[in-house]
Structures are given as structure tokens and as C-alpha cells.
Protein backbone atom coordinates (compact mmCIF):
# COMPACT_ATOMS: atom_id res chain seq x y z
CA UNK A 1 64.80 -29.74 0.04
CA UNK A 2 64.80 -32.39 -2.48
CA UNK A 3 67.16 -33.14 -4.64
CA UNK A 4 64.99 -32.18 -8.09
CA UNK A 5 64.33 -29.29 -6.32
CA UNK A 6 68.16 -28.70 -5.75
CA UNK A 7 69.05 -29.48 -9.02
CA UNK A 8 66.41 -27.57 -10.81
CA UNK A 9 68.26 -24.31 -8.43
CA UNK A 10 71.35 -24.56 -9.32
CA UNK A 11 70.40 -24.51 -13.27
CA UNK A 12 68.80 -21.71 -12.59
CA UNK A 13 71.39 -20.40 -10.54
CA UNK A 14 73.78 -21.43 -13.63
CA UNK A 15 71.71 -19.45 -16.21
CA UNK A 16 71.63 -16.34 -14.18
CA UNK A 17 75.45 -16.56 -13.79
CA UNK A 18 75.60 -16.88 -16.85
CA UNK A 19 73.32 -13.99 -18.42
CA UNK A 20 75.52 -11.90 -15.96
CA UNK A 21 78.97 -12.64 -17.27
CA UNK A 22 80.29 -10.14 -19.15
CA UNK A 23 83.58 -12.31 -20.89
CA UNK A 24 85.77 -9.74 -19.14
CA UNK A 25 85.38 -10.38 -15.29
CA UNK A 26 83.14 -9.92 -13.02
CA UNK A 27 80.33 -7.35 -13.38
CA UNK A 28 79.41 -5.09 -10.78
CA UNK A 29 76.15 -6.21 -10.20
CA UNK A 30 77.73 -9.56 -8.99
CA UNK A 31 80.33 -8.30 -7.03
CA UNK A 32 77.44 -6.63 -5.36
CA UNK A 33 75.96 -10.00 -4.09
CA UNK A 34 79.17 -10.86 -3.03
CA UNK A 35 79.71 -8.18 -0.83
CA UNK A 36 76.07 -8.04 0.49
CA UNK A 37 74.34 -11.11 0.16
CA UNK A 38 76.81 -14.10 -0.07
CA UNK A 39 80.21 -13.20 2.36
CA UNK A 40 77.63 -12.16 4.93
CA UNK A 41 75.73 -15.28 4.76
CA UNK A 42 78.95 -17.17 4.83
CA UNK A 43 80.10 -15.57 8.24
CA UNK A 44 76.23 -16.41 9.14
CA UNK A 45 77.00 -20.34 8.76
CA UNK A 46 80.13 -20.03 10.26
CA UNK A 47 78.65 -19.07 13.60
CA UNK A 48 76.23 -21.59 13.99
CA UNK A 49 76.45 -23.90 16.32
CA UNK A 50 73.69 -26.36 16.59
CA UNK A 51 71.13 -26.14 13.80
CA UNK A 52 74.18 -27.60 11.97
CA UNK A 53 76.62 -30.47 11.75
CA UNK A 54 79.76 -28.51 11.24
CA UNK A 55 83.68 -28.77 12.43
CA UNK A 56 85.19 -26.50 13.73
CA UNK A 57 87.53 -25.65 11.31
CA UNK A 58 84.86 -26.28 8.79
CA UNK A 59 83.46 -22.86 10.81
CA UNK A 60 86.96 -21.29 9.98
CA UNK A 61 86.72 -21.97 6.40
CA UNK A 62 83.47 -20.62 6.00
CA UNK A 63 84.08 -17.47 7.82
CA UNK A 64 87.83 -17.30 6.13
CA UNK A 65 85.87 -17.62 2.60
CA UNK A 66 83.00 -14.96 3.72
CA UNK A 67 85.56 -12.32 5.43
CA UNK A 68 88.01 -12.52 2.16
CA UNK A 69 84.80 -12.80 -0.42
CA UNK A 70 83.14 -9.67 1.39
CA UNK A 71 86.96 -7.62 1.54
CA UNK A 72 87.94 -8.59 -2.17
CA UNK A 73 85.21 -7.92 -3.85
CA UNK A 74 84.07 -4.60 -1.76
CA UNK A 75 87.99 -3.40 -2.96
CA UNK A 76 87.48 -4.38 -6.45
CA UNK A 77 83.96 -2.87 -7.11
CA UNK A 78 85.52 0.40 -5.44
CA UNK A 79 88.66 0.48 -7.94
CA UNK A 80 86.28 -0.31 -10.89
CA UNK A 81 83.47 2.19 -9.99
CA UNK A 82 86.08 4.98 -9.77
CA UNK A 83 88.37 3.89 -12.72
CA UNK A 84 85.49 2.74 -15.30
CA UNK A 85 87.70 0.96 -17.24
């Protein structure tokens, strides 16, 4: 990708993150992607091993941020869903 074409993402990106916050914390809705879309991914990159320039505890990182985005946001959207605060 370019980098117009990366910038123009991440505004995107930016705005939808920022139609989504609620002021109070994380909605469900994004703790959803967490859990599904992003930690998974994360673990994904962790594991490759040649399609990418990566250290090896660069590979520990990612799969430390993907196991603990996946675990703490799975817990939280459980305790919210059942406590509706």
C-alpha cells in the first residue's frame, strides 16, 4: 500500500472509532472486534515466519498483545452483558 492510501485508512479508521465511543468505555460492539477480529489476527502475525521481517520477540509481543486483547476483552463483554450497567 501507499502511504495516501494508508493515511486516508487510518482517518477512516479514526472516525469509526470515534462514532463508536460511547464517553464511558468501551462499547460492546468494539470489544467484539477485539475478541474476534483483532487478538486473532494478532496471534496470526505472530506466527509467521517468512512473509515477514519480524524478531523473535517481536513474535512474543504480538502474540502476548493478541492472547491478553482476546482474554480481556472476552471477560469484560461477559461481565457487562450480564450486569447491564
Amino acid at each position: 500500500m501507499i502511504r495516501s492510501q494508508m493515511i486516508g485508512l487510518m482517518i477512516v479508521f479514526l472516525m469509526i472509532g470515534w462514532l463508536l465511543a460511547t464517553g464511558t468505555g468501551k462499547t460492546q460492539w468494539i470489544r467484539l472486534v477485539d475478541v474476534l477480529l483483532y487478538g486473532p489476527y494478532l496471534i496470526y502475525l505472530s506466527q509467521q515466519s517468512e512473509e515477514y521481517v519480524i524478531s523473535d520477540l517481536e513474535k512474543v509481543f504480538l502474540l502476548l498483545l493478541g492472547a491478553t486483547t482476546i482474554t480481556y476483552n472476552l471477560r469484560n463483554f461477559i461481565y457487562f452483558r450480564n450486569n447491564k450497567l
